[in-house]
Each structure stands twice: as C-alpha cells, then as structure tokens.
Protein backbone atom coordinates (compact mmCIF):
# COMPACT_ATOMS: atom_id res chain seq x y z
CA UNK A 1 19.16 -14.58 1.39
CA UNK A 2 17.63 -10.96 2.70
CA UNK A 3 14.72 -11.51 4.45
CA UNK A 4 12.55 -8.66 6.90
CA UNK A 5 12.01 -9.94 10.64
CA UNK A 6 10.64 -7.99 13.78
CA UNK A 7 12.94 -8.25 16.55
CA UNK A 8 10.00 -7.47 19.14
CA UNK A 9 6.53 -5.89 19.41
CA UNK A 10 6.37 -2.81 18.45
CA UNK A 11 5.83 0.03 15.79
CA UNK A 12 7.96 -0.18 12.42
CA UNK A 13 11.04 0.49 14.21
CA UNK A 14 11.44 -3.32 14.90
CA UNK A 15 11.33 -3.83 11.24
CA UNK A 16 14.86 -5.11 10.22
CA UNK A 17 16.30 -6.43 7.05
CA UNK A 18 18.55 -9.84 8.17
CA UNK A 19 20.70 -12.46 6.16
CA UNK A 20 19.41 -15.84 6.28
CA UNK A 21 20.05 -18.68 5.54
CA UNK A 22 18.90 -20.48 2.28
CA UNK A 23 15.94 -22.62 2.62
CA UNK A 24 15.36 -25.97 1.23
CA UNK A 25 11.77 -28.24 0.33
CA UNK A 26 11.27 -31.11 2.88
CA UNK A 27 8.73 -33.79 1.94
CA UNK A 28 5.29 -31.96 0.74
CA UNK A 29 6.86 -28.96 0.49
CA UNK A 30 8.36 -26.32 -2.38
CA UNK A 31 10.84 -23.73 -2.54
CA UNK A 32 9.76 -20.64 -4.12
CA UNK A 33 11.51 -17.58 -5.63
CA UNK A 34 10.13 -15.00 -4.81
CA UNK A 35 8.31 -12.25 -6.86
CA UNK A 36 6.61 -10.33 -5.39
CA UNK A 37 5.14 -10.33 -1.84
CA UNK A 38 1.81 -8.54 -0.58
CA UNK A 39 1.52 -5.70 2.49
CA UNK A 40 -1.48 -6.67 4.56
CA UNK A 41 -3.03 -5.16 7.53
CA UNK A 42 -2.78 -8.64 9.42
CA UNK A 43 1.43 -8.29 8.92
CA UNK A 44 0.36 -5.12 10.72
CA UNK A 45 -1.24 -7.01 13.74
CA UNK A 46 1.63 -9.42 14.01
CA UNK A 47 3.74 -6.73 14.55
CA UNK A 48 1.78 -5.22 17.13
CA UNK A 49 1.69 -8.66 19.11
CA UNK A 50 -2.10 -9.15 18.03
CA UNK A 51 -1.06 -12.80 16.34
CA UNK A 52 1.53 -14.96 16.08
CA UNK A 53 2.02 -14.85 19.78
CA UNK A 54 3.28 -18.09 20.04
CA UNK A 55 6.55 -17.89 17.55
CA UNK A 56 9.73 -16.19 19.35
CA UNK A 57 10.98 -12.89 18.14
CA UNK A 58 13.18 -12.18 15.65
CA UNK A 59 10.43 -13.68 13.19
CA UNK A 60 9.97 -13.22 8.98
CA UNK A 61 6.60 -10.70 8.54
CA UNK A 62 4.37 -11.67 5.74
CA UNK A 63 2.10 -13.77 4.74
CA UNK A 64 1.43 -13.56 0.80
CA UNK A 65 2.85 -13.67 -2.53
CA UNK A 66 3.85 -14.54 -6.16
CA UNK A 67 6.91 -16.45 -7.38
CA UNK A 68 8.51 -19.05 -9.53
CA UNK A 69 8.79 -22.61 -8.36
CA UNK A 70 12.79 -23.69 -7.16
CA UNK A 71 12.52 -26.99 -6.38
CA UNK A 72 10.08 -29.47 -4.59
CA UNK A 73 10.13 -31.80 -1.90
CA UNK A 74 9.17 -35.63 -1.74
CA UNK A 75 6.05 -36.60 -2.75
CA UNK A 76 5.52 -33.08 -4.81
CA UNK A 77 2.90 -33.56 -8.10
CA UNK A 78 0.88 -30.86 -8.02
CA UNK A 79 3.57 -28.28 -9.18
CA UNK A 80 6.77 -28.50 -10.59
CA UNK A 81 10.05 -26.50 -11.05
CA UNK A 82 10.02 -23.07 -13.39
CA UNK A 83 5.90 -23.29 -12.41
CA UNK A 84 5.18 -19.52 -11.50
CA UNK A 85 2.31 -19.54 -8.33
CA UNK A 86 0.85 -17.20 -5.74
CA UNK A 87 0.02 -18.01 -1.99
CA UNK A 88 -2.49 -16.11 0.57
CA UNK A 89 -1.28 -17.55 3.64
CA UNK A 90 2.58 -18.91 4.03
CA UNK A 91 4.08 -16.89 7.54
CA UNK A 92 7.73 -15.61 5.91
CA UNK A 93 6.85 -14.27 3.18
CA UNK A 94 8.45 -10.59 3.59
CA UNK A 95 11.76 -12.53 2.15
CA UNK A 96 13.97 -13.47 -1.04
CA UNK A 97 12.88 -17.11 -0.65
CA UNK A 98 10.27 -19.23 0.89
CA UNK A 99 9.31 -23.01 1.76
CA UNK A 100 5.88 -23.50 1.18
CA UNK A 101 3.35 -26.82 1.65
CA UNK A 102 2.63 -27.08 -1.71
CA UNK A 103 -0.79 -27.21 -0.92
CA UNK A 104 -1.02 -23.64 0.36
CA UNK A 105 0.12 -23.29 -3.83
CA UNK A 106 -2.01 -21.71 -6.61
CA UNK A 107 -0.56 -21.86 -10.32
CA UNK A 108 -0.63 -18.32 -12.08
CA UNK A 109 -2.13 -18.20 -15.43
CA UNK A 110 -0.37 -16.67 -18.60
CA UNK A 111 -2.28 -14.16 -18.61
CA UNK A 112 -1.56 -12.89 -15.39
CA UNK A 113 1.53 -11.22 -14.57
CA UNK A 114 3.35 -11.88 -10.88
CA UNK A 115 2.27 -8.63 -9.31
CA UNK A 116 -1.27 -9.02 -10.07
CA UNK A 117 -1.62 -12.46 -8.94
CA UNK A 118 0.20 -10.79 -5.82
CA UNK A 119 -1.95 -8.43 -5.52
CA UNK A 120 -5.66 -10.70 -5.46
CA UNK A 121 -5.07 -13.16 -3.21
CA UNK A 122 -5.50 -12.10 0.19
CA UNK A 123 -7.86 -8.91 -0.58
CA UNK A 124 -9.50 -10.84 -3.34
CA UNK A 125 -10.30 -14.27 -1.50
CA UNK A 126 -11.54 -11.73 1.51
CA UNK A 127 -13.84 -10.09 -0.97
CA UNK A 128 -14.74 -12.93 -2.49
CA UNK A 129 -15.93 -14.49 0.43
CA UNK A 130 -17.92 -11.30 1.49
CA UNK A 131 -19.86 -10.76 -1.33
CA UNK A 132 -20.55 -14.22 -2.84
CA UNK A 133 -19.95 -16.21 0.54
CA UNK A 134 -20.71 -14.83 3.79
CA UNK A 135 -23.71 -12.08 2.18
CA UNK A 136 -24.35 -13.98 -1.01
CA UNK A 137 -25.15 -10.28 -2.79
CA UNK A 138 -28.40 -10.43 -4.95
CA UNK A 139 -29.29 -8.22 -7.63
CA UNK A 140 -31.01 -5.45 -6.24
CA UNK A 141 -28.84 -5.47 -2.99
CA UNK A 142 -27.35 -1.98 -1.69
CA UNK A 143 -24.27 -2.53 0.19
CA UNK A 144 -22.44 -0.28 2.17
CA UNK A 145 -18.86 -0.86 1.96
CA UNK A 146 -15.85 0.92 4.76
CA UNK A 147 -12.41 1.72 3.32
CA UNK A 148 -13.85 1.14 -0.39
CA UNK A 149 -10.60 2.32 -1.65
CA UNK A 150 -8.56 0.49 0.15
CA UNK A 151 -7.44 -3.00 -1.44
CA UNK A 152 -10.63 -4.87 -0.19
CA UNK A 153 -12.90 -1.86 -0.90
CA UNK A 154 -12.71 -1.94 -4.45
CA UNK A 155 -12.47 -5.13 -5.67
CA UNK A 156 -15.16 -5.70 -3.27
CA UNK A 157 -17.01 -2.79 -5.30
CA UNK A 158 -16.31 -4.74 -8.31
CA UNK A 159 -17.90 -8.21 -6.89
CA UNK A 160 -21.07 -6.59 -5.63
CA UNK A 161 -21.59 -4.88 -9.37
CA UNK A 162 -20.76 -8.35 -10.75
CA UNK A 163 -23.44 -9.90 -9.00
CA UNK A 164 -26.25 -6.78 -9.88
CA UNK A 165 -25.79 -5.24 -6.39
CA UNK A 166 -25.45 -1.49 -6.00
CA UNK A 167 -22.60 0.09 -3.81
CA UNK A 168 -22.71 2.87 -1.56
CA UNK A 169 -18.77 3.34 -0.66
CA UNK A 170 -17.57 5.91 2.55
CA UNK A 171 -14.04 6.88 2.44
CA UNK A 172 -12.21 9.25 4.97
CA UNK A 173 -10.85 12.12 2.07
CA UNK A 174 -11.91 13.17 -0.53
CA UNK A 175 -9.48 12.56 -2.74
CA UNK A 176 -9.87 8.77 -2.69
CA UNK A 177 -14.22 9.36 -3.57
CA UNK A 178 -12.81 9.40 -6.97
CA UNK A 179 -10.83 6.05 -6.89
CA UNK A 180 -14.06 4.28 -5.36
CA UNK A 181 -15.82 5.92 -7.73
CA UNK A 182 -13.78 4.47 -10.74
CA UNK A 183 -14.31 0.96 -9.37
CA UNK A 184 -17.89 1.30 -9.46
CA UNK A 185 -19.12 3.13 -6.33
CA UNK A 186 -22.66 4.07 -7.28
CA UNK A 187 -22.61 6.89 -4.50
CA UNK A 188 -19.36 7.43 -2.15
CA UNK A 189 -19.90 9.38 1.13
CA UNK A 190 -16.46 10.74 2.91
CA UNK A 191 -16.31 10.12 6.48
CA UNK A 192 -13.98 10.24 9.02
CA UNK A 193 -16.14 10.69 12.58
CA UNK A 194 -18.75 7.62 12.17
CA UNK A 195 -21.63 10.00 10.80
CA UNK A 196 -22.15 8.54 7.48
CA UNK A 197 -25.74 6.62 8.74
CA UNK A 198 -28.26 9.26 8.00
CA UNK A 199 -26.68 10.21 4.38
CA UNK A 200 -26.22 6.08 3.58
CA UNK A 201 -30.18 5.60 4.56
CA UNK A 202 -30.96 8.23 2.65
CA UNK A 203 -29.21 6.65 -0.65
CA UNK A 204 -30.91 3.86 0.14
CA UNK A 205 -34.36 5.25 -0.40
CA UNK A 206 -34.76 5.65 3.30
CA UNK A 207 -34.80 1.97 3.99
CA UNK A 208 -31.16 1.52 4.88
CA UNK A 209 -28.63 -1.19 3.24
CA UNK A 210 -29.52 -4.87 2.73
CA UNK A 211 -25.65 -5.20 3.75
CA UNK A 212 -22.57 -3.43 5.55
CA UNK A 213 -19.33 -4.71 5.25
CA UNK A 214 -17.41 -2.85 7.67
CA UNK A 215 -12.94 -3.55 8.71
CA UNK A 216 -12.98 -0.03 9.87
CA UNK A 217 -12.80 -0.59 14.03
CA UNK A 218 -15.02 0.82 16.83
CA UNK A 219 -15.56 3.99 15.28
CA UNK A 220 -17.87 2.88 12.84
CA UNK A 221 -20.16 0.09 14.44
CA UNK A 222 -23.06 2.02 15.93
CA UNK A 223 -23.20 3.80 12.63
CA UNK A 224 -22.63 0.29 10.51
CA UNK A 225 -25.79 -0.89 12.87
CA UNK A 226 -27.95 2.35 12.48
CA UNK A 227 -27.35 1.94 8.48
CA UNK A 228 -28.97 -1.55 7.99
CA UNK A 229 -32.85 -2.17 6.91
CA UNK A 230 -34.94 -4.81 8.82
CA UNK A 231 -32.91 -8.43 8.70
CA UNK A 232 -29.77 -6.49 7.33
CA UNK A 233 -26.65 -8.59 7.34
CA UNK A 234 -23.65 -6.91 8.89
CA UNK A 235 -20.51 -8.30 7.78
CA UNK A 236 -17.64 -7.41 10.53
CA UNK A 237 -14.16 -8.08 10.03
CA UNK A 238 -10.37 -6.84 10.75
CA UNK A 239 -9.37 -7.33 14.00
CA UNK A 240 -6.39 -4.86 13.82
CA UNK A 241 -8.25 -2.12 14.89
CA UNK A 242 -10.21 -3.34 17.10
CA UNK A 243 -13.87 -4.54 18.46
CA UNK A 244 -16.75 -2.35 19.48
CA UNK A 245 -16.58 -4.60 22.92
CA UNK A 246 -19.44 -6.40 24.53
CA UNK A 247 -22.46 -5.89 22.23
CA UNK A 248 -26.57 -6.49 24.09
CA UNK A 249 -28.47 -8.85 22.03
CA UNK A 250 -31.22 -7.02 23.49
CA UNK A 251 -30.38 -3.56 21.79
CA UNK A 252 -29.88 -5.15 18.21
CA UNK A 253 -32.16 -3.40 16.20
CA UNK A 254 -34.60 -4.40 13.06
CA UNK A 255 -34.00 -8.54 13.43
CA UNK A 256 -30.38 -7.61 11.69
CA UNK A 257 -27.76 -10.64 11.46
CA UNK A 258 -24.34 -9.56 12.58
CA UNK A 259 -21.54 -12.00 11.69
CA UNK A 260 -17.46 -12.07 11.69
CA UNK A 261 -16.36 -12.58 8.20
CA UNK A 262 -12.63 -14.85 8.23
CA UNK A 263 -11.55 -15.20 4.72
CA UNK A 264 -10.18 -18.61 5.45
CA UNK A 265 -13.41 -20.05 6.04
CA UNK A 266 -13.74 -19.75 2.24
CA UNK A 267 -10.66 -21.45 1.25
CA UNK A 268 -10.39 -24.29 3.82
CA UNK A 269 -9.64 -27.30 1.68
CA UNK A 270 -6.74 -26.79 -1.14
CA UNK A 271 -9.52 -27.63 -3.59
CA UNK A 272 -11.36 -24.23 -2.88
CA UNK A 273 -8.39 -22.30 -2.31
CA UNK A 274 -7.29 -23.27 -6.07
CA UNK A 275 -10.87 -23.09 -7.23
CA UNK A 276 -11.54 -19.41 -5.91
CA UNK A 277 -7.98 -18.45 -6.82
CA UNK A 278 -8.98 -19.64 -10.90
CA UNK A 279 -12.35 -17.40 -10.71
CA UNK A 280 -10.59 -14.46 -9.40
CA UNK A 281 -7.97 -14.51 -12.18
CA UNK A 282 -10.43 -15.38 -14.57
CA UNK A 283 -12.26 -12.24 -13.92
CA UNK A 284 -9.63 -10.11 -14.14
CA UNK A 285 -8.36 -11.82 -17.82
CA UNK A 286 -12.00 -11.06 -18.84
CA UNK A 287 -11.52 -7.51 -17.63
CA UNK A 288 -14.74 -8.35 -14.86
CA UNK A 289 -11.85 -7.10 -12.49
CA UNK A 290 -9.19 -4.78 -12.01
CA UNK A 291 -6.22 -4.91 -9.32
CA UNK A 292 -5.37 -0.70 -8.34
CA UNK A 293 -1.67 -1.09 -6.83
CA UNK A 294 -1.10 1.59 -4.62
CA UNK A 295 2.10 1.21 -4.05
CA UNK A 296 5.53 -0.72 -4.74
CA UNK A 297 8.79 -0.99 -2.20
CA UNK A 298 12.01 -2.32 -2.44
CA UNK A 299 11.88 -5.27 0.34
CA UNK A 300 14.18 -3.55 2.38
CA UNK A 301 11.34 -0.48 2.38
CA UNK A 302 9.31 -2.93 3.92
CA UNK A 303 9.09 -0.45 7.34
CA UNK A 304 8.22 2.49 5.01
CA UNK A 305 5.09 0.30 3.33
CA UNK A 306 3.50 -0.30 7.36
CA UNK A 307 3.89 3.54 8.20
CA UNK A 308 2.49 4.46 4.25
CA UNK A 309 -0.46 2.04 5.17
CA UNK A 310 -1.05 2.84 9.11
CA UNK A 311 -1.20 6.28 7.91
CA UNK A 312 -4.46 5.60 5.77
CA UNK A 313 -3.15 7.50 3.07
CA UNK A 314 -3.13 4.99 0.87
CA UNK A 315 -5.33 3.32 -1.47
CA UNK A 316 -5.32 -0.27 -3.06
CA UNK A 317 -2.55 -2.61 -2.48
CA UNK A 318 0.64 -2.49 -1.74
CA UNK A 319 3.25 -4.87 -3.07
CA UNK A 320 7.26 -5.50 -1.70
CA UNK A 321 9.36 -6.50 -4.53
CA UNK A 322 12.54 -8.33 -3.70
C-alpha cells in the first residue's frame, strides 16, 4: 500500500510517498480503508521535529480521517466490517490503510458523506472544546477569534453564534474577510502586524472581548491581552508557531484568565470522543454547521498541501484523498 513518511526533520522536501506493507487488526484493533485523510497544522509540527520525537525517521504523517471498516481484531464489538467511521487522532494516517484501536473509532452517519466527517473532527472537536468547553460562550459574549477562516476559525464562528455569542473575526487579507464573514463573523478586522487591539475594543463598545481565542503565535499575544475586558478569558493554543515566552504574572492586566486550550482534554474517554463526534455531525445534518474545504490533494500531493497551508493562503480545511 502507498503511504507518505518523512525521512527526517525538515521542510516538505522530506515528504516522500513509500510502498508498505499491508497492515493487519491485532486484538482491539481495526483495519480501515481509507477515505479520506485530514491536513493539520500539528502534521506540520511533526515534521518540523516539534512532536513525535520519540518515533525513528522514516515515519507515516497524519493523524486524522474517514474510511470504511476492513476487518477487526479480537475482542472487536463496537464496529464491524463495511461500517464507514472517522478518527481525530490515529499517527499514520497520511496512507492507503490504517490499524486503528477501535476505540479511537467514531461511526459516520448516513447523512454525512466521508469528506465531511473528515473534515470535523480535529478542527471541530478543537472548536468544540473552545467555545462550549474551555470558555463555555454565553449569550451576549463577544469573542475575538485569530485565523477565523482558517478550518478552526469558522466553525468556531459557527459555535459561538450557536450559543448567542457575537464574533469579531481578524484575518491577514482581505480576501478571506468575506469567507469569515459568510460563516457568521459579525465584524472581521484584517491584520497581519498584531495591531488589531484598538479597532477589536472599539467593536466591543470600548470594553474589550469577554474572550480571545488566539493559534496565531507570538505575534499576536500582547495584542490578544490588550483586547480582553476585566476577567477576560484568553484561550491560547497551537504550539506550531510558537509561545510568547516567559509571561509576569505581575503585568497581567484587568484580573484576565489565560489558559492553554488541548482539544484532547475534551475527548479523553471514548465515551466523549463518540458523544462530541454525534453533536458535531448532528449540527451539520441540521444545517447548524457547515464544513468550507479549502482544498483536496491526491495523497501523493501530500508535500504540496504543507507548503499550500504554511503559506497561509489558504482557508478551511484541507483534505488528502487516497
């Protein structure tokens, strides 16, 4: 089977498509077909040596995906063969076939085709866990959200609205204001220098945010801080590009909270993983949410995806089909 490895650290020139050899289901365990599998900025980091440390080189990228069930291992009940499900967090996944626990498994509704499900589960468990976990987002609440239309920025858009919150959005063109905007960005401000503060207080009604929800590195932080109201929550995340480095309690100002948001804190048994997985697909079969791919690849374009998405360029997700 084709699968895409790094052969070291590096930038996508490590990227390689290899031959493997076919996988099979050991006890507790599945082997999946593979649909469709998800681009995420963490792939990213293992490239760059920021995780997976530990595991030698060449290694499979990827982490997420869709597929139909091959065959299962001893002990298997909870899915069974021809069963199509979708996964947030398998290492490998940047391949023709995985082995899975089945417990890392989440069944796919009929009404929810393979690139969709694809599509949700990383960005959609992170956003879920931002706006109804980490921040639970009241009605009322004004939010400022980084990247909003990137994949977490707008179905995190679409969470905040579905709890009554209002969204400011920054973006770094102009040209993607009008995709935040579609997802329900009440007002978008483009940014790329970290001076979005004054113009997101001022939207406010010169209180500042009740939230900030901000993956966008050390560029952003001081401004993230400066944008809050007394006991603003700021929700950090995305360690790819970076910290803002040793922070002074002292110089915190207003009595804000600042936390670091990990999606996986809102998925850690298999009963909330498959719980949280149902809600998200039930919103988007009510048509509560929608999934903007930004772009598709052949797995063997899976170099070409990391460049498209390093560059910033794009917006949404984007999917490697097999």
């Amino acid at each position: 089977m084709k699968a895409i490895v790094m052969t070291r650290t590096g930038g996508v020139e490590v990227i390689e498509a290899v031959d493997r050899p076919e996988p099979a289901p050991g006890p507790g365990e599945v082997l999946v077909d593979v649909a469709v599998a998800g681009v995420n900025f963490m792939d990213i980091g293992v490239r760059q040596g920021l995780a997976w440390t530990e595991m030698s080189n060449p290694k499979t990228l990827g982490v997420e995906g869709a597929g139909r069930v091959l065959a299962v291992g001893e002990g298997v009940g909870s899915v069974q063969p021809g069963q199509r499900v979708a996964w947030v967090y398998v290492p490998g996944s940047y391949a023709e076939r995985i082995v899975a626990p089945a417990e890392a498994l989440v069944p796919i509704p009929d009404g929810i085709d393979d690139r969709t499900a694809a599509a949700v589960m990383m960005q959609g468990l992170t956003a879920s866990h931002f706006g109804a976990d980490f921040y639970p987002v009241q009605a009322g609440d004004i939010a400022l959200i980084h990247a909003a239309a990137g994949g977490v920025g707008l179905l995190l858009t679409q969470i905040v609205k579905l709890r009554g919150g209002h969204v400011i959005g920054r973006v770094s063109s102009a040209d993607k204001a009008a995709v935040a905007r579609e997802a329900g960005a009440d007002h978008v401000i483009v940014d790329t220098e970290g001076r979005f503060a004054e113009e997101a207080i001022r939207l406010s009604g010169g209180e500042g945010v009740h939230v900030v929800y901000d993956g966008s590195g050390p560029t952003t932080f001081q401004g993230s801080l400066d944008a809050l109201r007394p006991m603003g929550t700021f929700a950090w995340y995305g360690p790819v590009l970076g910290g803002p480095g040793p922070i002074d309690i002292m110089s915190l100002p207003k009595s804000i909270r600042i936390g670091y948001a990990v999606f996986s804190h809102h998925i850690r048994t298999p009963e909330l993983l498959r719980a949280r997985s149902a809600r998200l697909f039930d919103w988007i079969i009510d048509g509560k949410l929608k999934v903007h791919i930004g772009g598709e690849y052949p797995l063997a374009d899976a170099a070409r995806a990391h460049a498209d998405m390093e560059s910033r360029a794009t917006t949404g997700k984007l999917l490697l089909v097999p």
